[in-house]
N, C-alpha and C. Protein backbone atom coordinates (compact mmCIF):
# COMPACT_ATOMS: atom_id res chain seq x y z
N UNK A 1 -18.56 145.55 -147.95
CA UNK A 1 -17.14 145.34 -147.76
C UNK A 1 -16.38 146.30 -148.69
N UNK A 2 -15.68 146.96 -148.15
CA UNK A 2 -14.44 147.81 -149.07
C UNK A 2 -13.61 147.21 -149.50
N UNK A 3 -13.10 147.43 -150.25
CA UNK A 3 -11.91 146.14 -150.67
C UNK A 3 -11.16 147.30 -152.49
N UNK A 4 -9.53 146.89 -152.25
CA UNK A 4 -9.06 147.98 -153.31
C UNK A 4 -9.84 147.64 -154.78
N UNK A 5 -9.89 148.35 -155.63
CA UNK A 5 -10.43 148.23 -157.06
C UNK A 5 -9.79 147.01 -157.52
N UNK A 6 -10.19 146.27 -158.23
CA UNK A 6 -9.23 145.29 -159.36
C UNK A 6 -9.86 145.66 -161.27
N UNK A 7 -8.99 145.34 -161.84
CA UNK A 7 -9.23 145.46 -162.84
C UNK A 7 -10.60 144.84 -163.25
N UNK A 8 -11.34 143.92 -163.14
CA UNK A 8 -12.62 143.45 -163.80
C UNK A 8 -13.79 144.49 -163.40
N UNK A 9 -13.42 145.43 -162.45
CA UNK A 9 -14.50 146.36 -161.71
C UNK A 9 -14.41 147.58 -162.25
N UNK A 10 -13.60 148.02 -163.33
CA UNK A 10 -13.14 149.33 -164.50
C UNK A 10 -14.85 149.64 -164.84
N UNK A 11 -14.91 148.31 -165.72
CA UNK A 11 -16.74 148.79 -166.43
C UNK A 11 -17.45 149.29 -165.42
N UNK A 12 -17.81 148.37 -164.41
CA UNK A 12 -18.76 149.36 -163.29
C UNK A 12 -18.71 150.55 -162.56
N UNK A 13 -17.28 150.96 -162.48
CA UNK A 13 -17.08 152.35 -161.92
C UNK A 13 -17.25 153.45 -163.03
N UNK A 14 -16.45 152.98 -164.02
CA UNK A 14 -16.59 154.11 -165.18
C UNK A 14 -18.67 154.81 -165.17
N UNK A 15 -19.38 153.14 -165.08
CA UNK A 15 -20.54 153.66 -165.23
C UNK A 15 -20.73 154.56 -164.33
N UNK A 16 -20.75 153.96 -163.27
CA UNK A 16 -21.22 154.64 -161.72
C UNK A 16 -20.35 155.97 -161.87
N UNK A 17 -19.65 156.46 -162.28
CA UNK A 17 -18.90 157.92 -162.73
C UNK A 17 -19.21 158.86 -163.43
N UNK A 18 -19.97 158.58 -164.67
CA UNK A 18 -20.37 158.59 -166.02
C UNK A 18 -22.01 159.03 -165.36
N UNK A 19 -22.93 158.50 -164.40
CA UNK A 19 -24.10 158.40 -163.79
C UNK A 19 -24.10 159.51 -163.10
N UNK A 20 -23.01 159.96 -162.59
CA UNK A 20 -23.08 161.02 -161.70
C UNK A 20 -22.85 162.20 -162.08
N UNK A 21 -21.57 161.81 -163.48
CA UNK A 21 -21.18 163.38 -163.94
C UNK A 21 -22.27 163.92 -165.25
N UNK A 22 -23.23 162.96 -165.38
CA UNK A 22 -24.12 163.58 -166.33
C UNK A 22 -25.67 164.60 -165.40
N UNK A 23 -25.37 164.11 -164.43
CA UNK A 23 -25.78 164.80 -163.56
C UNK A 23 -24.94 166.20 -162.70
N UNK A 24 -24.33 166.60 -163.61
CA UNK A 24 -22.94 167.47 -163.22
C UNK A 24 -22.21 167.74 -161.81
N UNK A 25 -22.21 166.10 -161.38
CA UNK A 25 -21.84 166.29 -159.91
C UNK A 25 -20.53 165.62 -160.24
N UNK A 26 -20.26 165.13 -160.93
CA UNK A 26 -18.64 164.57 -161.19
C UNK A 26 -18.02 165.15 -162.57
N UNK A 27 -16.64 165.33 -162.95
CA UNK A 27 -16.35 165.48 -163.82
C UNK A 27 -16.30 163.71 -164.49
N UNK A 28 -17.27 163.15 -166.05
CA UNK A 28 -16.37 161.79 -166.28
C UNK A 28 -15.12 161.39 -166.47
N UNK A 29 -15.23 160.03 -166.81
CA UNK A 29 -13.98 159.55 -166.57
C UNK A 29 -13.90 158.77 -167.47
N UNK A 30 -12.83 158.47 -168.71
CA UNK A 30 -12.81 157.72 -169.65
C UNK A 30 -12.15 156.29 -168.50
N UNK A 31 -12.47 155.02 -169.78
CA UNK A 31 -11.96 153.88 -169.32
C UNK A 31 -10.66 153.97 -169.17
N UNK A 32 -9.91 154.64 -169.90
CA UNK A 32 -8.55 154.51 -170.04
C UNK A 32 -7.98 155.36 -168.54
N UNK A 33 -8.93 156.37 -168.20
CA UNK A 33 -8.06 157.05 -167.28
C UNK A 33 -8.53 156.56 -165.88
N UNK A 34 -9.55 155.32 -165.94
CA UNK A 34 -9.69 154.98 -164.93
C UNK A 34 -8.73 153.73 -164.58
N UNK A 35 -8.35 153.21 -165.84
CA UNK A 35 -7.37 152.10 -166.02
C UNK A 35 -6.10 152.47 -164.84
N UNK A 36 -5.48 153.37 -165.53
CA UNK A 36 -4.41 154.31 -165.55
C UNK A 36 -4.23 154.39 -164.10
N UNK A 37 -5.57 154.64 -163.29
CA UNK A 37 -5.77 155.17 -161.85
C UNK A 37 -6.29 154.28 -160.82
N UNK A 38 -6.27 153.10 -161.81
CA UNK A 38 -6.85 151.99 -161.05
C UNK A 38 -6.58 151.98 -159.41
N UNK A 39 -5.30 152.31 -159.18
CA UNK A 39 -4.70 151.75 -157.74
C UNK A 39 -5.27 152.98 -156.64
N UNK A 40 -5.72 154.27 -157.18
CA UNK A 40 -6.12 154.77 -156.34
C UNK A 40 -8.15 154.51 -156.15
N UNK A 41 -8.44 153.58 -156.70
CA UNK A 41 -9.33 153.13 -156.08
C UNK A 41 -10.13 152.74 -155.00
N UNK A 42 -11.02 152.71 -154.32
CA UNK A 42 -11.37 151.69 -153.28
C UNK A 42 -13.02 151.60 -153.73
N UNK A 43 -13.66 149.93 -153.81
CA UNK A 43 -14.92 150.30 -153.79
C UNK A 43 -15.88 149.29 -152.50
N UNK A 44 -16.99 149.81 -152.56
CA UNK A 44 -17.66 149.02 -151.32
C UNK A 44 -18.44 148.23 -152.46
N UNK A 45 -18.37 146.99 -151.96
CA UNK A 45 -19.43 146.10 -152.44
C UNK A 45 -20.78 145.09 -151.47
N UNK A 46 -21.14 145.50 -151.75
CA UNK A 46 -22.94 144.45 -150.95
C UNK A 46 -23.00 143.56 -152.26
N UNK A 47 -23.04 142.23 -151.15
CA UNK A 47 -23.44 141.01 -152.37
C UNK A 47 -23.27 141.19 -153.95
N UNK A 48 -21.72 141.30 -153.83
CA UNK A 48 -21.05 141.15 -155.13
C UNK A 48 -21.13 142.32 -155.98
N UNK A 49 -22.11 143.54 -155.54
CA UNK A 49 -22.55 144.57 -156.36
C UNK A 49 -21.64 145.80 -155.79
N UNK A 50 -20.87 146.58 -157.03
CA UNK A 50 -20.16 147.94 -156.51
C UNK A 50 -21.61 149.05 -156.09
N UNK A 51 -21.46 149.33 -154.65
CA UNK A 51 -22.58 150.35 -154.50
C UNK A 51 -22.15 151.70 -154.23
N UNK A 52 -20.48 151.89 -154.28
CA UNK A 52 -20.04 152.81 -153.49
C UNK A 52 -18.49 152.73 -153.84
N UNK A 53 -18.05 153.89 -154.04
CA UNK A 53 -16.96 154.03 -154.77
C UNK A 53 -15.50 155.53 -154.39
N UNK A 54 -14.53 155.28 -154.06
CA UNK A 54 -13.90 156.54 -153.52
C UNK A 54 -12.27 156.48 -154.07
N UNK A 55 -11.82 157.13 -154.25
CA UNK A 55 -10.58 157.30 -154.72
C UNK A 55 -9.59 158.03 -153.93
N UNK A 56 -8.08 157.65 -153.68
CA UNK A 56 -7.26 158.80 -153.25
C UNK A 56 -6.21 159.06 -154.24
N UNK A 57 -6.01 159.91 -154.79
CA UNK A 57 -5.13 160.16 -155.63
C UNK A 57 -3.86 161.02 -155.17
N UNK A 58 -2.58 160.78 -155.20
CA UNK A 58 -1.48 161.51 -154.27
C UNK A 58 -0.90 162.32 -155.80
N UNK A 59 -0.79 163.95 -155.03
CA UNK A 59 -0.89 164.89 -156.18
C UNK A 59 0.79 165.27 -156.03
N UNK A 60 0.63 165.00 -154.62
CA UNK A 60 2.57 165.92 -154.57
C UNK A 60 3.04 164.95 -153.21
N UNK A 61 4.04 165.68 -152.61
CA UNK A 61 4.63 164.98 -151.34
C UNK A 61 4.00 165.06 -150.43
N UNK A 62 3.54 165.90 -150.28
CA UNK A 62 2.52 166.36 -149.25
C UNK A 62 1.18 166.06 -149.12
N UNK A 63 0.75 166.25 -150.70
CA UNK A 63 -1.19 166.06 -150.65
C UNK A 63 -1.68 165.02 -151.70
N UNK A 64 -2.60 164.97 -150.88
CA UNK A 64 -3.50 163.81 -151.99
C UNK A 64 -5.02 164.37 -151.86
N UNK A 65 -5.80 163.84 -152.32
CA UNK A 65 -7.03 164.09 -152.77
C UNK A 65 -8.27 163.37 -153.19
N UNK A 66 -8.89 162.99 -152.39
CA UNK A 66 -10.25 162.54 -152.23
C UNK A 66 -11.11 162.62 -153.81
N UNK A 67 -11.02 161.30 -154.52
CA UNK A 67 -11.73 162.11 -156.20
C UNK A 67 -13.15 160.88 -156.00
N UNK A 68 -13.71 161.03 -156.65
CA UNK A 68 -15.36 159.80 -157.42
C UNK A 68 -15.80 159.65 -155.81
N UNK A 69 -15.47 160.33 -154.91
CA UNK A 69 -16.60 159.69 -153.95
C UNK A 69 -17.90 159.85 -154.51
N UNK A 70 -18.81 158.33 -154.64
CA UNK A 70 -19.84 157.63 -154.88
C UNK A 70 -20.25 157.17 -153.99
N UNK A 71 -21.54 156.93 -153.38
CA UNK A 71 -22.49 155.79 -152.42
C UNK A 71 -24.01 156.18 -153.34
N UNK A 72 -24.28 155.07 -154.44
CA UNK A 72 -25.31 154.96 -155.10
C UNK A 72 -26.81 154.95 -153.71
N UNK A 73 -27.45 156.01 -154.83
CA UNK A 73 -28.72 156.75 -153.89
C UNK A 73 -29.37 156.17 -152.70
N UNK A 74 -30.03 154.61 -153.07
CA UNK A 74 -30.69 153.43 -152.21
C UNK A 74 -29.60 153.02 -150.45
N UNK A 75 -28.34 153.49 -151.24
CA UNK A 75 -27.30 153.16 -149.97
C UNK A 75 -27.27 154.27 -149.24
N UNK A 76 -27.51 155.15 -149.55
CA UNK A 76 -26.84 156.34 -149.08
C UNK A 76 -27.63 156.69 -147.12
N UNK A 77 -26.86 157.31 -146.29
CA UNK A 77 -27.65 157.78 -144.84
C UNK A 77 -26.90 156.49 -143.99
N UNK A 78 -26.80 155.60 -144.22
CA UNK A 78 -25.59 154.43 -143.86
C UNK A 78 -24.55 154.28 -143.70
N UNK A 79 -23.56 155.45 -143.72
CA UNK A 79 -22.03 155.89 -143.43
C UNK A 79 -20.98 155.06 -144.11
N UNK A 80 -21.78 154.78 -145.54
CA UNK A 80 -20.92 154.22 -146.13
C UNK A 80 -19.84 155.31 -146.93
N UNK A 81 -20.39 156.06 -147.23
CA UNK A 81 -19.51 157.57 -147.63
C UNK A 81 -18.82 157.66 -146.73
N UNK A 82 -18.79 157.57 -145.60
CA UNK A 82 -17.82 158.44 -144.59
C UNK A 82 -16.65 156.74 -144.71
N UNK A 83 -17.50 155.28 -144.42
CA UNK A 83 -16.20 154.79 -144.06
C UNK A 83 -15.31 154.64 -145.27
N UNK A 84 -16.08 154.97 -146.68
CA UNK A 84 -14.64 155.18 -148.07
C UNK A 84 -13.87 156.06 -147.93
N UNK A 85 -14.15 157.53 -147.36
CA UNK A 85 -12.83 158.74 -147.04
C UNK A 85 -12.47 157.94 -146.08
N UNK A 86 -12.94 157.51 -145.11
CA UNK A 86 -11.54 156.69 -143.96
C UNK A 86 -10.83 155.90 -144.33
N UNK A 87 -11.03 154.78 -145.38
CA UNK A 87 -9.91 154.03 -146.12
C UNK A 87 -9.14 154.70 -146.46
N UNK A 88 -9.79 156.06 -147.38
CA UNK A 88 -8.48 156.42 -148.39
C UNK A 88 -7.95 157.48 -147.40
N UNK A 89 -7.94 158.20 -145.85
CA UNK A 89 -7.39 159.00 -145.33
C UNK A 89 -6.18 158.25 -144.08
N UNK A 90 -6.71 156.74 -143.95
CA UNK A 90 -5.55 155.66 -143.40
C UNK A 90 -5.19 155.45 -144.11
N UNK A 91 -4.94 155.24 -145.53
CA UNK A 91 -3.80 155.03 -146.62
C UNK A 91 -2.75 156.22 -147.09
N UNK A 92 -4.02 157.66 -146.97
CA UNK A 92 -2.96 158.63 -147.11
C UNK A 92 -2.03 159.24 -145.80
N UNK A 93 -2.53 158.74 -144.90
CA UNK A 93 -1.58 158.81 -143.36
C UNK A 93 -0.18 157.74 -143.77
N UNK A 94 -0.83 156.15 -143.83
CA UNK A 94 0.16 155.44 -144.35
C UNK A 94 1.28 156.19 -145.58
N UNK A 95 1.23 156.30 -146.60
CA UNK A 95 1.73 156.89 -147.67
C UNK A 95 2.72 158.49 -147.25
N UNK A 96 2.05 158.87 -145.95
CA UNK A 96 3.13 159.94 -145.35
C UNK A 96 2.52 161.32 -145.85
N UNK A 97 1.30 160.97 -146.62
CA UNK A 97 0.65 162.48 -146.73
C UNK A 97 0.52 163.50 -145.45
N UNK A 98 0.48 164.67 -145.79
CA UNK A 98 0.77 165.77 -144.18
C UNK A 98 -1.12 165.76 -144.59
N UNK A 99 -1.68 166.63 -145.99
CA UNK A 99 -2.85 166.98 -146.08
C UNK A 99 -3.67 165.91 -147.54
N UNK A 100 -5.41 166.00 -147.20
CA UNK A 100 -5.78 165.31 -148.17
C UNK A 100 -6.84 166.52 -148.11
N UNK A 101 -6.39 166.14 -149.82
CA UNK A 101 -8.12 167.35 -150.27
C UNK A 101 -9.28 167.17 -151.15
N UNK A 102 -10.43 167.96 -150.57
CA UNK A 102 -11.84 167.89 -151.68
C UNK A 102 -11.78 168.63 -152.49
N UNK A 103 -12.05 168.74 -153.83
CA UNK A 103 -12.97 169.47 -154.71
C UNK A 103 -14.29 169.05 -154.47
N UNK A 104 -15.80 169.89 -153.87
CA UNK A 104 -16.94 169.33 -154.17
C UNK A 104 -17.59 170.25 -154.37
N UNK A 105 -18.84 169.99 -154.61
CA UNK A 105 -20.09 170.82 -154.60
C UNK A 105 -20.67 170.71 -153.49
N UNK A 106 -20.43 170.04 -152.26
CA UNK A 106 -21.33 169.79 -151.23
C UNK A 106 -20.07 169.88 -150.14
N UNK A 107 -19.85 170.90 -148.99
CA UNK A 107 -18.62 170.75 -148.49
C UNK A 107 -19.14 170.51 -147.35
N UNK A 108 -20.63 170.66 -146.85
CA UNK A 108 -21.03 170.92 -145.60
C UNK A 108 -20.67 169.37 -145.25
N UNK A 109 -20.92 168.31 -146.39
CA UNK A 109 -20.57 166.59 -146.30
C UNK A 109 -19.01 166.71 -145.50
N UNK A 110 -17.90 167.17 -146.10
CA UNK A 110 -16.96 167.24 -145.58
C UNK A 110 -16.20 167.94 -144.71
N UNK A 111 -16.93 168.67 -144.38
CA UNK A 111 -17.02 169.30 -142.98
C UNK A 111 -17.33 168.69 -141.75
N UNK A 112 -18.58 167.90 -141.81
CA UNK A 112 -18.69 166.93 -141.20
C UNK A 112 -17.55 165.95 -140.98
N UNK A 113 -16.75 165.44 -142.03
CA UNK A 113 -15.86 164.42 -141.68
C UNK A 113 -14.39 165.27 -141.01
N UNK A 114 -14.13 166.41 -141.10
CA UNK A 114 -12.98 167.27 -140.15
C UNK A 114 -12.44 167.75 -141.40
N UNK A 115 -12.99 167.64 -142.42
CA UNK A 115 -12.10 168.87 -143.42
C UNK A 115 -12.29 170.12 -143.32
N UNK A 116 -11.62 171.22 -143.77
CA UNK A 116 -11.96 172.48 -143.80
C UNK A 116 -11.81 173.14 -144.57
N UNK A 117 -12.51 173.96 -145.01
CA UNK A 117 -12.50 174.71 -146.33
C UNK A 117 -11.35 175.80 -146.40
N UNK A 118 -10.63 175.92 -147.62
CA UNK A 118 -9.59 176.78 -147.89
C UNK A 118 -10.02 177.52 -149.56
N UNK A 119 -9.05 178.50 -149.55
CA UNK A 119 -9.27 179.35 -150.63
C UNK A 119 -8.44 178.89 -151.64
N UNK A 120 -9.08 178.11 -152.97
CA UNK A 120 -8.48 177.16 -154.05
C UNK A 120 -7.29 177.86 -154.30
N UNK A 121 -7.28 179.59 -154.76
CA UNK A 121 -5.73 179.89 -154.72
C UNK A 121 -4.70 179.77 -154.21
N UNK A 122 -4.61 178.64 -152.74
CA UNK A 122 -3.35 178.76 -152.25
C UNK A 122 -2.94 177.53 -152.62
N UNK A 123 -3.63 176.77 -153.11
CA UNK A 123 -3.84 175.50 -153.71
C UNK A 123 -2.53 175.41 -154.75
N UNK A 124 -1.72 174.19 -154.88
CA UNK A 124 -0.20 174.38 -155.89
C UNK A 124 -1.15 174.34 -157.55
N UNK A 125 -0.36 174.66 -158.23
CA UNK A 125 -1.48 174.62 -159.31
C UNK A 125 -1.17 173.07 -160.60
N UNK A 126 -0.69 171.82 -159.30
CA UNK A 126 -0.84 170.86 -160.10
C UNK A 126 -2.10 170.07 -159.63
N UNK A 127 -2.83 170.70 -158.68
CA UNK A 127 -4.54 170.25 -158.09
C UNK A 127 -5.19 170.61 -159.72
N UNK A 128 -5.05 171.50 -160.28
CA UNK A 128 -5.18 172.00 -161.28
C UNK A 128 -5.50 171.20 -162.67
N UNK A 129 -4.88 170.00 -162.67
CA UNK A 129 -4.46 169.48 -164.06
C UNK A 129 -6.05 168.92 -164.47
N UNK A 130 -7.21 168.32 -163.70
CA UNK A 130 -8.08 167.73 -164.46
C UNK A 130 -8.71 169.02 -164.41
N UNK A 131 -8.87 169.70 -163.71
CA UNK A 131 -9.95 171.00 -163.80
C UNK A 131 -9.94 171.92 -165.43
N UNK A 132 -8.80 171.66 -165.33
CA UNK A 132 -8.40 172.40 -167.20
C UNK A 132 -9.49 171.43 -168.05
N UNK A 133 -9.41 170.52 -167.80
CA UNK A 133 -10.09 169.47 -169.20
C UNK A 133 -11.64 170.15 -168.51
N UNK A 134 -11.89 170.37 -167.28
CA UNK A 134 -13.42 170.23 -167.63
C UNK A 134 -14.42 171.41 -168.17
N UNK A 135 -15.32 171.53 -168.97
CA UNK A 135 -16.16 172.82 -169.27
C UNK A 135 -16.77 173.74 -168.96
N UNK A 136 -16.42 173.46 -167.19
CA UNK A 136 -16.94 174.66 -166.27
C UNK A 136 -15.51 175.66 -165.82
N UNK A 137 -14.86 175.00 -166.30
CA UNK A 137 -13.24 175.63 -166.20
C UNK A 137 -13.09 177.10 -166.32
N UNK A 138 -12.83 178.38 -165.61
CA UNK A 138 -12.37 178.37 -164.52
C UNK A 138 -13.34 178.51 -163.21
N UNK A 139 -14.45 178.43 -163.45
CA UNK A 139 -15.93 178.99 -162.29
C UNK A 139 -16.79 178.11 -162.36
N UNK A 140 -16.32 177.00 -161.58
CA UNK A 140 -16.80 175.34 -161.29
C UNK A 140 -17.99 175.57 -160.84
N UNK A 141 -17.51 176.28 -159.48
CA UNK A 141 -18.61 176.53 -157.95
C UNK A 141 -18.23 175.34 -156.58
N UNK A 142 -17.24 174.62 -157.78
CA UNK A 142 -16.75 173.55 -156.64
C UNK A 142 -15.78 174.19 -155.32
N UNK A 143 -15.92 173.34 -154.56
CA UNK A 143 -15.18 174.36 -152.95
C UNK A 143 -13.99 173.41 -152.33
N UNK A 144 -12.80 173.93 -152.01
CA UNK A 144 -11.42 173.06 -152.14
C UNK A 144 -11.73 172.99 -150.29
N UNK A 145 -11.63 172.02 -149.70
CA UNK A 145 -11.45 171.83 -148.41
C UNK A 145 -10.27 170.96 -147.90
N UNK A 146 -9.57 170.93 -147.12
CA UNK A 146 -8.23 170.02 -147.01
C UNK A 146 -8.85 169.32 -145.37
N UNK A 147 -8.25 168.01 -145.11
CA UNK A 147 -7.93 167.47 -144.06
C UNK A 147 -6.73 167.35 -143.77
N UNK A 148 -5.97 167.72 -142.50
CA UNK A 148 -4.94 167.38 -141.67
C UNK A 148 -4.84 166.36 -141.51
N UNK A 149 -3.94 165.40 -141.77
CA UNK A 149 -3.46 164.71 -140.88
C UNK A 149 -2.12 164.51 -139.93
């Protein structure tokens, strides 16, 4: 079941965040800034357990942005990844977003779902603001893809 973040579910995402970016597939995420971001949350839970985790974060008037997509390993091939970008791409339709975008390392994933890859420079440069904090800053390897809606 998907269902929005609530505050008692902070500890388990931070982990499940923290799990992935030490594996340098996420940038982490302190508690505080997950606090902070709580509302752009969504997580999937199986029998009470967060297994799967996706965020939309709205950057400007126009765009928002797909951040922590998570579906822990054992889940994964089950389209539970795909139905967390559909929550957060019917919320960013709702919300009046025109485009929603990836940063990833894996775009061929979001390609599959109808995004398309664009050249990060045309990108406004407030997509910009966590990429500064991280230590691969400026030559990630990550690839900016946008969805229409």
């Amino acid at each position: 079941m998907i269902e929005k973040a609530k505050v008692s579910d902070v500890p388990e995402i931070q982990k499940l965040i923290n799990e992935y970016a030490e594996k340098d597939l996420l940038l982490p995420r302190s508690l505080s800034d997950i606090y902070e971001n709580l509302r752009d949350f969504y997580v999937l839970k199986i029998d009470g357990k967060i297994v799967g985790i996706c965020a939309l974060h709205v950057i400007w008037e126009d765009l928002g942005e797909i951040r922590s997509l998570i579906v822990k390993r054992e889940y994964e091939k089950r389209g539970f990844g795909r139905n967390l970008v559909d929550v957060c791409l019917r919320e960013a339709k709702f919300l009046g977003l025109k485009r929603v975008l990836a940063l990833t390392y894996i775009p061929e994933y979001f390609k599959k779902l109808g995004f398309v890859e664009v050249d990060k420079r045309t990108l406004p440069f407030k997509v910009w603001s966590d990429c500064i904090k991280c230590p691969k800053f400026p030559d990630c390897g990550e690839f900016a893809l946008l969805y229409y809606l």
